[in-house]
PDB file of N, CA and C in Angstrom:
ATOM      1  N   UNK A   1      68.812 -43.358  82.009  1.00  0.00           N
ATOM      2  CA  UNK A   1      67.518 -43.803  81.505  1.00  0.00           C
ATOM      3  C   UNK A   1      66.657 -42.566  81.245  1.00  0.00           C
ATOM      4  N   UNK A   2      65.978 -42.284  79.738  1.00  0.00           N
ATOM      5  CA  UNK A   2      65.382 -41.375  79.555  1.00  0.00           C
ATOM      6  C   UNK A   2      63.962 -41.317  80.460  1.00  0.00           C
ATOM      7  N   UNK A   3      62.974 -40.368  80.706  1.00  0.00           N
ATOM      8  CA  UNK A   3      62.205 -40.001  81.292  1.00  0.00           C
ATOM      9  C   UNK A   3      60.976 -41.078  80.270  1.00  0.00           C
ATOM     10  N   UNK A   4      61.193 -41.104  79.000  1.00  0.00           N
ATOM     11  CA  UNK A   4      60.043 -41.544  78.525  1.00  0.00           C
ATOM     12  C   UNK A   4      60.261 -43.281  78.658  1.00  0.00           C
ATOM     13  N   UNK A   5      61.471 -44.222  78.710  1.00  0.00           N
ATOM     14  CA  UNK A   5      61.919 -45.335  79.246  1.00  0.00           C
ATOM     15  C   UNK A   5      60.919 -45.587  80.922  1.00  0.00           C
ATOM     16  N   UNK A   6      61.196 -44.352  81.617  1.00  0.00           N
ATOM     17  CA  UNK A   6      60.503 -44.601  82.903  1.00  0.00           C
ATOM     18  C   UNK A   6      59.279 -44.441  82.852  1.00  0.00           C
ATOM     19  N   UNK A   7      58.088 -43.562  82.226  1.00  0.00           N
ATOM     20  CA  UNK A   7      56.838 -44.281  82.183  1.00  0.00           C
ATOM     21  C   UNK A   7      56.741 -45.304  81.259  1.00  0.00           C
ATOM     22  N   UNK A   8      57.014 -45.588  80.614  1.00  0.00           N
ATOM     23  CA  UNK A   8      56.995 -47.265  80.231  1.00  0.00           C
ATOM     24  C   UNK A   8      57.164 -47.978  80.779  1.00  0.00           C
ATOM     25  N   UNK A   9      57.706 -47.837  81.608  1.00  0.00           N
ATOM     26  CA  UNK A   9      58.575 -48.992  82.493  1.00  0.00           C
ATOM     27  C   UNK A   9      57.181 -49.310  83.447  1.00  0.00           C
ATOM     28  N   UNK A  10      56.349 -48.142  84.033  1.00  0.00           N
ATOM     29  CA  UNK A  10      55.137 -47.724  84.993  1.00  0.00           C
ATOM     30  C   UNK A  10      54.083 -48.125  84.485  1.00  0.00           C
ATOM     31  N   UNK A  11      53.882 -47.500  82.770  1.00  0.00           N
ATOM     32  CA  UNK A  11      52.442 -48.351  82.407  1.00  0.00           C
ATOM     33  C   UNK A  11      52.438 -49.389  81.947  1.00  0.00           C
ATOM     34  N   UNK A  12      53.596 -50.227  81.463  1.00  0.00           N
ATOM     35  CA  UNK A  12      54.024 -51.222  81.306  1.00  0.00           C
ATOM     36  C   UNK A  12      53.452 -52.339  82.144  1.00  0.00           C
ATOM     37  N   UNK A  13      54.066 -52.095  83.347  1.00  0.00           N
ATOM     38  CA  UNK A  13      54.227 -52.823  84.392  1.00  0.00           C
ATOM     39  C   UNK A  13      52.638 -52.713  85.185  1.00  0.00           C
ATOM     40  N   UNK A  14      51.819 -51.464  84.965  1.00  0.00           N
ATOM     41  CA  UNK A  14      50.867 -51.432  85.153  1.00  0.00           C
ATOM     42  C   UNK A  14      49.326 -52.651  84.336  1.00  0.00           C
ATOM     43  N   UNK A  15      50.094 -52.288  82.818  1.00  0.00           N
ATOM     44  CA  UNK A  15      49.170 -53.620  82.272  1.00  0.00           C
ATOM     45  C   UNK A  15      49.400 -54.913  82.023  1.00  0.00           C
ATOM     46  N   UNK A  16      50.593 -55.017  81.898  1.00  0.00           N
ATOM     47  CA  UNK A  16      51.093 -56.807  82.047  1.00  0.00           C
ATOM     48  C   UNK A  16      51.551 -57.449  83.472  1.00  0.00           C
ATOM     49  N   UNK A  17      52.430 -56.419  84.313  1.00  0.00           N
ATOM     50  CA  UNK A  17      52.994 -56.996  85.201  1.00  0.00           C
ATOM     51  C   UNK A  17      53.675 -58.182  84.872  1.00  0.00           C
ATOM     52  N   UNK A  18      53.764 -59.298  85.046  1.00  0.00           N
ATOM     53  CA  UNK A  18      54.590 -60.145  84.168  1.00  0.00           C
ATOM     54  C   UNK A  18      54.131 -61.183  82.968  1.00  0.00           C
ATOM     55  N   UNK A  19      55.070 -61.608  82.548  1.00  0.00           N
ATOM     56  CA  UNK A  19      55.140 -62.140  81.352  1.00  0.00           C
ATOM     57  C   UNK A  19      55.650 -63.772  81.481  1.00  0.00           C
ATOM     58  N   UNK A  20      55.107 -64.396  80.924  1.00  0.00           N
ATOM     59  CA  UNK A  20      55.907 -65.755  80.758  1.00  0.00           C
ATOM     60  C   UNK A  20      57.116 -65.859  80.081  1.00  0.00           C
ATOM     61  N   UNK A  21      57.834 -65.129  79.057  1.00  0.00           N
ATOM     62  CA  UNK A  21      58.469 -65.011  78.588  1.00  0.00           C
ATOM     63  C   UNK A  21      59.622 -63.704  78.610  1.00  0.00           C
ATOM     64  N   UNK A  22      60.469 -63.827  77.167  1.00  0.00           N
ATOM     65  CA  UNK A  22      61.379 -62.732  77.593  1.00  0.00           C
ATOM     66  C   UNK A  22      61.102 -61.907  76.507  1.00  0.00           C
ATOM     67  N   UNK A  23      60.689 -60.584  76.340  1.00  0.00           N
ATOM     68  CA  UNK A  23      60.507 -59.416  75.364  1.00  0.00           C
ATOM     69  C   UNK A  23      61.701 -57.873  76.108  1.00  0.00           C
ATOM     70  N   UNK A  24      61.821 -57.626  74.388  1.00  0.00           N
ATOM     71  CA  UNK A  24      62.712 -56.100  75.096  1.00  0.00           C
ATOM     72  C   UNK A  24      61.887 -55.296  73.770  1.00  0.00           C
ATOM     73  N   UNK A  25      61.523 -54.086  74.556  1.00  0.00           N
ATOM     74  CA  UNK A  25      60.783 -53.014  73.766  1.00  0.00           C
ATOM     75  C   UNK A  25      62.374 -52.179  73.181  1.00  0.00           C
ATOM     76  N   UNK A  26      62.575 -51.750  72.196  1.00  0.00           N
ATOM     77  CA  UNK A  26      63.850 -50.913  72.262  1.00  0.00           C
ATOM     78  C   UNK A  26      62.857 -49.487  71.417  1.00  0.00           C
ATOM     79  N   UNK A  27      63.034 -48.590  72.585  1.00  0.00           N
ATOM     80  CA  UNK A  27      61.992 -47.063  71.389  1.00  0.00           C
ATOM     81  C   UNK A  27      63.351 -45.992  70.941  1.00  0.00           C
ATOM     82  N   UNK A  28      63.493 -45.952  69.780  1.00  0.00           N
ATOM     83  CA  UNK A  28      64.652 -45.323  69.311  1.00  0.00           C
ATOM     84  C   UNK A  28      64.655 -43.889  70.112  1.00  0.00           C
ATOM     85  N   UNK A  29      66.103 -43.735  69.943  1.00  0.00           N
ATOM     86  CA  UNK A  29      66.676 -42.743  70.589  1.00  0.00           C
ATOM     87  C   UNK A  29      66.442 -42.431  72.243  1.00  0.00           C
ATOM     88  N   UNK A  30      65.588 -43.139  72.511  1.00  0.00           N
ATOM     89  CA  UNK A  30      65.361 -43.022  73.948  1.00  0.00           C
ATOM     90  C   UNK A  30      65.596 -44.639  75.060  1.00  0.00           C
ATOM     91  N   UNK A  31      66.081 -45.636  74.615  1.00  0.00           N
ATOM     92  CA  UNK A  31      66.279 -46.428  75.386  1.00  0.00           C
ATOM     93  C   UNK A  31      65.637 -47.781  74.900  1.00  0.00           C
ATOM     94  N   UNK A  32      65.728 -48.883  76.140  1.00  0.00           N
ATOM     95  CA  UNK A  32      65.310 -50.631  76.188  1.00  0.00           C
ATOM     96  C   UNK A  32      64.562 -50.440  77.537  1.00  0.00           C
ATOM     97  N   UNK A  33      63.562 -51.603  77.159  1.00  0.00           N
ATOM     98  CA  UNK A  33      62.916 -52.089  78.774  1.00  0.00           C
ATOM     99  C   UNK A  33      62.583 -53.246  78.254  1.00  0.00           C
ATOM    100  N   UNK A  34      62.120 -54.554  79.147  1.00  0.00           N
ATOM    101  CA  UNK A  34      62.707 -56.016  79.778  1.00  0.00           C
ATOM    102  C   UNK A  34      61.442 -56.014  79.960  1.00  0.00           C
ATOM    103  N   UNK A  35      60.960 -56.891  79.345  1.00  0.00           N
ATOM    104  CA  UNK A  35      59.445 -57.469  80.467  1.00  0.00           C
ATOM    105  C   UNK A  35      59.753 -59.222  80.347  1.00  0.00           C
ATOM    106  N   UNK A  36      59.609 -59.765  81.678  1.00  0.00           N
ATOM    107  CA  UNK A  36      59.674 -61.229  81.798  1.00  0.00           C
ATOM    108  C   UNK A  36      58.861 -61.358  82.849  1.00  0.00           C
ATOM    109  N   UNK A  37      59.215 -62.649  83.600  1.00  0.00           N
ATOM    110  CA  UNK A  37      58.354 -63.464  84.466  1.00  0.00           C
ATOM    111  C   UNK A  37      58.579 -62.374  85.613  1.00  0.00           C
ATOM    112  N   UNK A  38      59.779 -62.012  85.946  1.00  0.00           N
ATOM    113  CA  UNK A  38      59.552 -60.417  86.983  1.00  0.00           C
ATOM    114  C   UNK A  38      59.426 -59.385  87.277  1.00  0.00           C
ATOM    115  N   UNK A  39      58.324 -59.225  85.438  1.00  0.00           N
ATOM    116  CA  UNK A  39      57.744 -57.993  85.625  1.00  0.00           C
ATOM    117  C   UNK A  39      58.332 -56.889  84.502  1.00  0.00           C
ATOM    118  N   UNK A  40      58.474 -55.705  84.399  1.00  0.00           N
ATOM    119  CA  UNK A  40      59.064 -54.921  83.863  1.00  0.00           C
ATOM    120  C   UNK A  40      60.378 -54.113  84.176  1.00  0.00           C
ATOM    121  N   UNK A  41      61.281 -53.647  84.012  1.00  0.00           N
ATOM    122  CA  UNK A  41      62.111 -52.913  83.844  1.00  0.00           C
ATOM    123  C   UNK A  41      63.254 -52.191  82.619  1.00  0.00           C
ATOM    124  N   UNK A  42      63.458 -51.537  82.978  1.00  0.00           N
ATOM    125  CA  UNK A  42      64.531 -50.780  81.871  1.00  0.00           C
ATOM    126  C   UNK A  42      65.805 -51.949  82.094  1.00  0.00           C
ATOM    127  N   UNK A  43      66.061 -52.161  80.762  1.00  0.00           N
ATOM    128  CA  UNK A  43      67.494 -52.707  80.327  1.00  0.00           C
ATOM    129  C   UNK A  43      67.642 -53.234  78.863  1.00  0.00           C
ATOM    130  N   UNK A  44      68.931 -53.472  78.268  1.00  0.00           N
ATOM    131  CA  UNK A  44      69.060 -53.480  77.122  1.00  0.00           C
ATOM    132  C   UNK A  44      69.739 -55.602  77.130  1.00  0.00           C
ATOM    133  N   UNK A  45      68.860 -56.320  77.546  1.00  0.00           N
ATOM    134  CA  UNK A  45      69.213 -57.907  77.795  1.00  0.00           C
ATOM    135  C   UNK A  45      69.266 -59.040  76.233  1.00  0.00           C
ATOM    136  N   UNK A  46      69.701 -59.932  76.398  1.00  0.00           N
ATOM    137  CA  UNK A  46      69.288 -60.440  75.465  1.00  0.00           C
ATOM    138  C   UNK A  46      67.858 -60.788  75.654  1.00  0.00           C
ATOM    139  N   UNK A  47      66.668 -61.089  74.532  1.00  0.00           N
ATOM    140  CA  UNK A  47      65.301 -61.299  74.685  1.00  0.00           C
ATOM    141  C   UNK A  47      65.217 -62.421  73.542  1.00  0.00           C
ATOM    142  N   UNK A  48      63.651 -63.199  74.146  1.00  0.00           N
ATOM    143  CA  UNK A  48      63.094 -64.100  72.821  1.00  0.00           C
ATOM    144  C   UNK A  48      62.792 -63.395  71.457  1.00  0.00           C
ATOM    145  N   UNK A  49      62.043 -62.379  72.061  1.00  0.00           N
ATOM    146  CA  UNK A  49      61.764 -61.517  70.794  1.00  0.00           C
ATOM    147  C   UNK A  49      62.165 -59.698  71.294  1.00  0.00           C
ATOM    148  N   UNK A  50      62.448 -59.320  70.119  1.00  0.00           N
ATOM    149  CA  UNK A  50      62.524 -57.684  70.413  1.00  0.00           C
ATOM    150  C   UNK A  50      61.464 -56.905  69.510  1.00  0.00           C
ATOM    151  N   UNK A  51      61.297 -55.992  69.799  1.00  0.00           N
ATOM    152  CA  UNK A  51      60.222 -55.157  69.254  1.00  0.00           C
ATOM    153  C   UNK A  51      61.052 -53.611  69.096  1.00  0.00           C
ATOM    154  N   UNK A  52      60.981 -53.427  67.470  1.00  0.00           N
ATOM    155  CA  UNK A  52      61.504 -52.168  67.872  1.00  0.00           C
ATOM    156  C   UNK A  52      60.075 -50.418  67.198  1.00  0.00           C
ATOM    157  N   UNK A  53      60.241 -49.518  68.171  1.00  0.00           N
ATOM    158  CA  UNK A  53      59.390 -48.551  67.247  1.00  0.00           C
ATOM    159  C   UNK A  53      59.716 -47.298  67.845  1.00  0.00           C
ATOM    160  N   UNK A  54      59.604 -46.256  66.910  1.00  0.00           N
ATOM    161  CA  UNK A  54      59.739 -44.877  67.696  1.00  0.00           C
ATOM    162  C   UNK A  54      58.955 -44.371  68.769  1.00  0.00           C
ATOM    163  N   UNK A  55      59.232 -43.047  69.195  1.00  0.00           N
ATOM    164  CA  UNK A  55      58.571 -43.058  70.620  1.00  0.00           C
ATOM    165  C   UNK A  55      56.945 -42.989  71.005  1.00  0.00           C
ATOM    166  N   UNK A  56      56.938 -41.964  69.389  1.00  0.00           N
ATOM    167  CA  UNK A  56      55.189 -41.911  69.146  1.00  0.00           C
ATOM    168  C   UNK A  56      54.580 -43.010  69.381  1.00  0.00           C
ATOM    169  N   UNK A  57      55.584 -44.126  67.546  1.00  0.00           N
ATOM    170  CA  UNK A  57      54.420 -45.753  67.649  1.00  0.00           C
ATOM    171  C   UNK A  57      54.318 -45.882  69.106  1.00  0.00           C
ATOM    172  N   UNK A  58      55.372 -46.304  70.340  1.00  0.00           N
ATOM    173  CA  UNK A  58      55.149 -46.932  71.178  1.00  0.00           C
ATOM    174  C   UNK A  58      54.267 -46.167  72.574  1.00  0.00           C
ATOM    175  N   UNK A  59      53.757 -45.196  72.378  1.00  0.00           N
ATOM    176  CA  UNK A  59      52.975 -44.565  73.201  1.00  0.00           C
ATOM    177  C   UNK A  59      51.625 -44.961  72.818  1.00  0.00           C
ATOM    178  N   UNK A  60      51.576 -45.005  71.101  1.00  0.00           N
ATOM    179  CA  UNK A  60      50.224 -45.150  70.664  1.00  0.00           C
ATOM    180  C   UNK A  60      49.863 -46.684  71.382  1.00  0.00           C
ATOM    181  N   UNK A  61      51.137 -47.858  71.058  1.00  0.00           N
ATOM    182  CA  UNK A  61      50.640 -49.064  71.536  1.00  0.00           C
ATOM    183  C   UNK A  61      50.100 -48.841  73.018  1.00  0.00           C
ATOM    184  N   UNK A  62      50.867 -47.981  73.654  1.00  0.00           N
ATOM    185  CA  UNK A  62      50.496 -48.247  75.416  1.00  0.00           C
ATOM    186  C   UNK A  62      48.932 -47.774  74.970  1.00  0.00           C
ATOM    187  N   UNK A  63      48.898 -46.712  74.849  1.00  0.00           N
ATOM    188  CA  UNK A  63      47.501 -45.897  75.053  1.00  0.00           C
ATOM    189  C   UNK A  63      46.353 -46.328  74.417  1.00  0.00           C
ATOM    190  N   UNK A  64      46.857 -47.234  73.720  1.00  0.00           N
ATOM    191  CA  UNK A  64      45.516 -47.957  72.652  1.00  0.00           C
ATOM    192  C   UNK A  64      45.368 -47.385  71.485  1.00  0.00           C
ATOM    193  N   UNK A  65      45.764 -45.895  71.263  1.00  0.00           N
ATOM    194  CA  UNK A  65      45.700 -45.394  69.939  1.00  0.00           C
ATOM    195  C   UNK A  65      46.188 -46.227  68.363  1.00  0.00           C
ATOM    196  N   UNK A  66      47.201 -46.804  68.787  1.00  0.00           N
ATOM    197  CA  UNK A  66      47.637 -47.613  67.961  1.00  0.00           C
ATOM    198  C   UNK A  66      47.584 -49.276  67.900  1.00  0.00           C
ATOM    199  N   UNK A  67      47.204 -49.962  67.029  1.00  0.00           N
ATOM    200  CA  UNK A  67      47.199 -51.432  66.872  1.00  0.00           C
ATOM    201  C   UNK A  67      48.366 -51.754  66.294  1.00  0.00           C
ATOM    202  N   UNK A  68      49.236 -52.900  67.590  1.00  0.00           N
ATOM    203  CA  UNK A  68      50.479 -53.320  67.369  1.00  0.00           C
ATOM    204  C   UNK A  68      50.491 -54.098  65.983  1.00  0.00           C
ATOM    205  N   UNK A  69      49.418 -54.921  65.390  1.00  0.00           N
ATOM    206  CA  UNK A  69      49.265 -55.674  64.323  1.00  0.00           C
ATOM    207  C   UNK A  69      49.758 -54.400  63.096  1.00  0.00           C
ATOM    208  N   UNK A  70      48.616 -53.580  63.007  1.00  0.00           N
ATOM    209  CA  UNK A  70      48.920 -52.120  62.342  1.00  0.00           C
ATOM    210  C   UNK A  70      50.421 -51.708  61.928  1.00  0.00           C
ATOM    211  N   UNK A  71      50.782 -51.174  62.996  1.00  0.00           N
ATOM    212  CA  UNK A  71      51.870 -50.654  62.953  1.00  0.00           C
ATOM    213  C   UNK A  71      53.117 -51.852  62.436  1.00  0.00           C
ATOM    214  N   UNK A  72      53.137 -53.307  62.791  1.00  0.00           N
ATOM    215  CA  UNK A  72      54.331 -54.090  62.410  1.00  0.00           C
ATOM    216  C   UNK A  72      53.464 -53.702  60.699  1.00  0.00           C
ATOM    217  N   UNK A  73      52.496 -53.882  60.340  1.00  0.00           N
ATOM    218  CA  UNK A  73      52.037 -54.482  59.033  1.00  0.00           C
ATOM    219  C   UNK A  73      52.354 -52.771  58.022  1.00  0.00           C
ATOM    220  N   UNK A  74      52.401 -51.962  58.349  1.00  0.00           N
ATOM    221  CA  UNK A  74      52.504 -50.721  58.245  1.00  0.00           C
ATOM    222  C   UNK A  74      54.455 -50.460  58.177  1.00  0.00           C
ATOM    223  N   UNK A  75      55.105 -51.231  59.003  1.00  0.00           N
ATOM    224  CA  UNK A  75      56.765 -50.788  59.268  1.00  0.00           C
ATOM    225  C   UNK A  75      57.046 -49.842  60.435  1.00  0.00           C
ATOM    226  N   UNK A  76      55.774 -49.353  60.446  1.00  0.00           N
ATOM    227  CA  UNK A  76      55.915 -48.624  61.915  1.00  0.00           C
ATOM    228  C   UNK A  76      56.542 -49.542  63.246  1.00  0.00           C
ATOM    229  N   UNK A  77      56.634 -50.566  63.259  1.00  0.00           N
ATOM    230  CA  UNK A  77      56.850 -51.699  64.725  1.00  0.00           C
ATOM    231  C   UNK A  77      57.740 -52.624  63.842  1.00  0.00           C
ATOM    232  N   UNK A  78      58.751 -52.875  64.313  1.00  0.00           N
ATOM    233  CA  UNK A  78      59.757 -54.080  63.996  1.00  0.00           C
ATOM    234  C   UNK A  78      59.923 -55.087  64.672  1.00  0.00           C
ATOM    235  N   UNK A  79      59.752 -56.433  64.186  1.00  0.00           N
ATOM    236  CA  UNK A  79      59.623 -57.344  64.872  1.00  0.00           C
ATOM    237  C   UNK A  79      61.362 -58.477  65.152  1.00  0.00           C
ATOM    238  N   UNK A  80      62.115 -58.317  65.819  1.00  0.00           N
ATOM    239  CA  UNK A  80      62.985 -59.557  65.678  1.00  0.00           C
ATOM    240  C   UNK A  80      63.255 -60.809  66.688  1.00  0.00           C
ATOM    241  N   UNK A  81      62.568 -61.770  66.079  1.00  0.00           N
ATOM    242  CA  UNK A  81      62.685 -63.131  66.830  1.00  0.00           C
ATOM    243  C   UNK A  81      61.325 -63.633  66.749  1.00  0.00           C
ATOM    244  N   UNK A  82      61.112 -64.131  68.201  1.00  0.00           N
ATOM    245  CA  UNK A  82      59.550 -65.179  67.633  1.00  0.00           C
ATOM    246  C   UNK A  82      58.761 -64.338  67.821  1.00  0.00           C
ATOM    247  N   UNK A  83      57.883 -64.212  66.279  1.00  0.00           N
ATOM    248  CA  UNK A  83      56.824 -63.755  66.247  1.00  0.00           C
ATOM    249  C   UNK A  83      55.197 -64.283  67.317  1.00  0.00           C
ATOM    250  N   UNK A  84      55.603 -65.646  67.544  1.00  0.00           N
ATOM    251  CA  UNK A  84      54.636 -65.969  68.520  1.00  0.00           C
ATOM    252  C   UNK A  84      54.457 -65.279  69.561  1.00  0.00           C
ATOM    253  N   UNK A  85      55.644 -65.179  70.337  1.00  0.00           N
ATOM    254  CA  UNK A  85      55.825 -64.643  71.638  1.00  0.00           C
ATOM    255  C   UNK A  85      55.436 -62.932  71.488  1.00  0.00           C
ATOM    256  N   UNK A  86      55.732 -62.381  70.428  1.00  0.00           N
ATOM    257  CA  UNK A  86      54.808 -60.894  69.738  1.00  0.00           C
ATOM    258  C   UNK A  86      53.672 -60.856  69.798  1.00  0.00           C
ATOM    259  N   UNK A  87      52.504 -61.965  69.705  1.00  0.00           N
ATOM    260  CA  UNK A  87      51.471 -61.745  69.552  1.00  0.00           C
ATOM    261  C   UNK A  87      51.538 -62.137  71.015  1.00  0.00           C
ATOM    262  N   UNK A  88      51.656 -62.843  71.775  1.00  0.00           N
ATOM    263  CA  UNK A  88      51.235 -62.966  73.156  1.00  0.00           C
ATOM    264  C   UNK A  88      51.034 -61.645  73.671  1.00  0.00           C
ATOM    265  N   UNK A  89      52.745 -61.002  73.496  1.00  0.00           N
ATOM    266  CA  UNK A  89      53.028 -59.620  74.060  1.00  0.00           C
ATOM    267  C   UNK A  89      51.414 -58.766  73.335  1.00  0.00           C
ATOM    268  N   UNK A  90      51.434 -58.729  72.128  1.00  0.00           N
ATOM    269  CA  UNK A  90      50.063 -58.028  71.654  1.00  0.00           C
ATOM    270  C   UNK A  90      48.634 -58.371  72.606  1.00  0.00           C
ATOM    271  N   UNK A  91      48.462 -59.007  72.662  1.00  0.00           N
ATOM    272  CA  UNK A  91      47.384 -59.536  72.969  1.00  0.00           C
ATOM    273  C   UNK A  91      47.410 -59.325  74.872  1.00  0.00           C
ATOM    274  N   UNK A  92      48.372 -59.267  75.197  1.00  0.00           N
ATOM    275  CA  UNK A  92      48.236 -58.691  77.185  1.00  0.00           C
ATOM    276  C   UNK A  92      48.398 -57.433  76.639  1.00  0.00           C
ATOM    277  N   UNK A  93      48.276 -56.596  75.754  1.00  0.00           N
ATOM    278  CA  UNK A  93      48.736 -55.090  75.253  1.00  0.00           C
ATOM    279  C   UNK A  93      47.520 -54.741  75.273  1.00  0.00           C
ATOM    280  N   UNK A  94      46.306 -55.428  74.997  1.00  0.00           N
ATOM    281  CA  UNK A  94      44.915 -54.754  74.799  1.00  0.00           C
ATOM    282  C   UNK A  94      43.815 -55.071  75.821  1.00  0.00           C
TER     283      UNK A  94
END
């Protein structure tokens, strides 16, 4: 597990803690992390929805610099599966 997988995994878990559902962040070249009803961790699972973005986009989402809406509407953020369950994930993101 890359180093940048493990603070995600930390601030992650720091602003949602859990989720009603099943999401997997995948940030290229560096790994997957899992957020569900127990919280966060690194793994590559099946999910409702996946989200995919490079390491930048997905720092910008943690840090606020970036708007997840933005970036999918932009190509920067890839969305596959239910888009509903994306905006949930968006919306405990801010």
């Amino acid at each position: 597990m890359s180093d940048v997988v493990k603070a995600a995994v930390e601030k992650l878990g720091e602003k949602i803690g859990s989720f009603p559902s099943t999401a997997k962040f995948v940030i290229e070249n560096e790994g997957s992390l899992m957020i569900d009803e127990n919280g966060v961790r690194a793994g590559d699972e099946a999910a409702e929805v996946t989200l995919k973005a490079n390491r930048e986009t997905f720092e910008g989402i943690l840090d606020g610099s970036v708007n997840p809406a933005t970036a999918f509407m932009t190509g920067r953020l890839t969305i596959d599966g239910s888009m509903g369950i994306a905006m949930q994930l968006g919306q405990a993101l801010s």
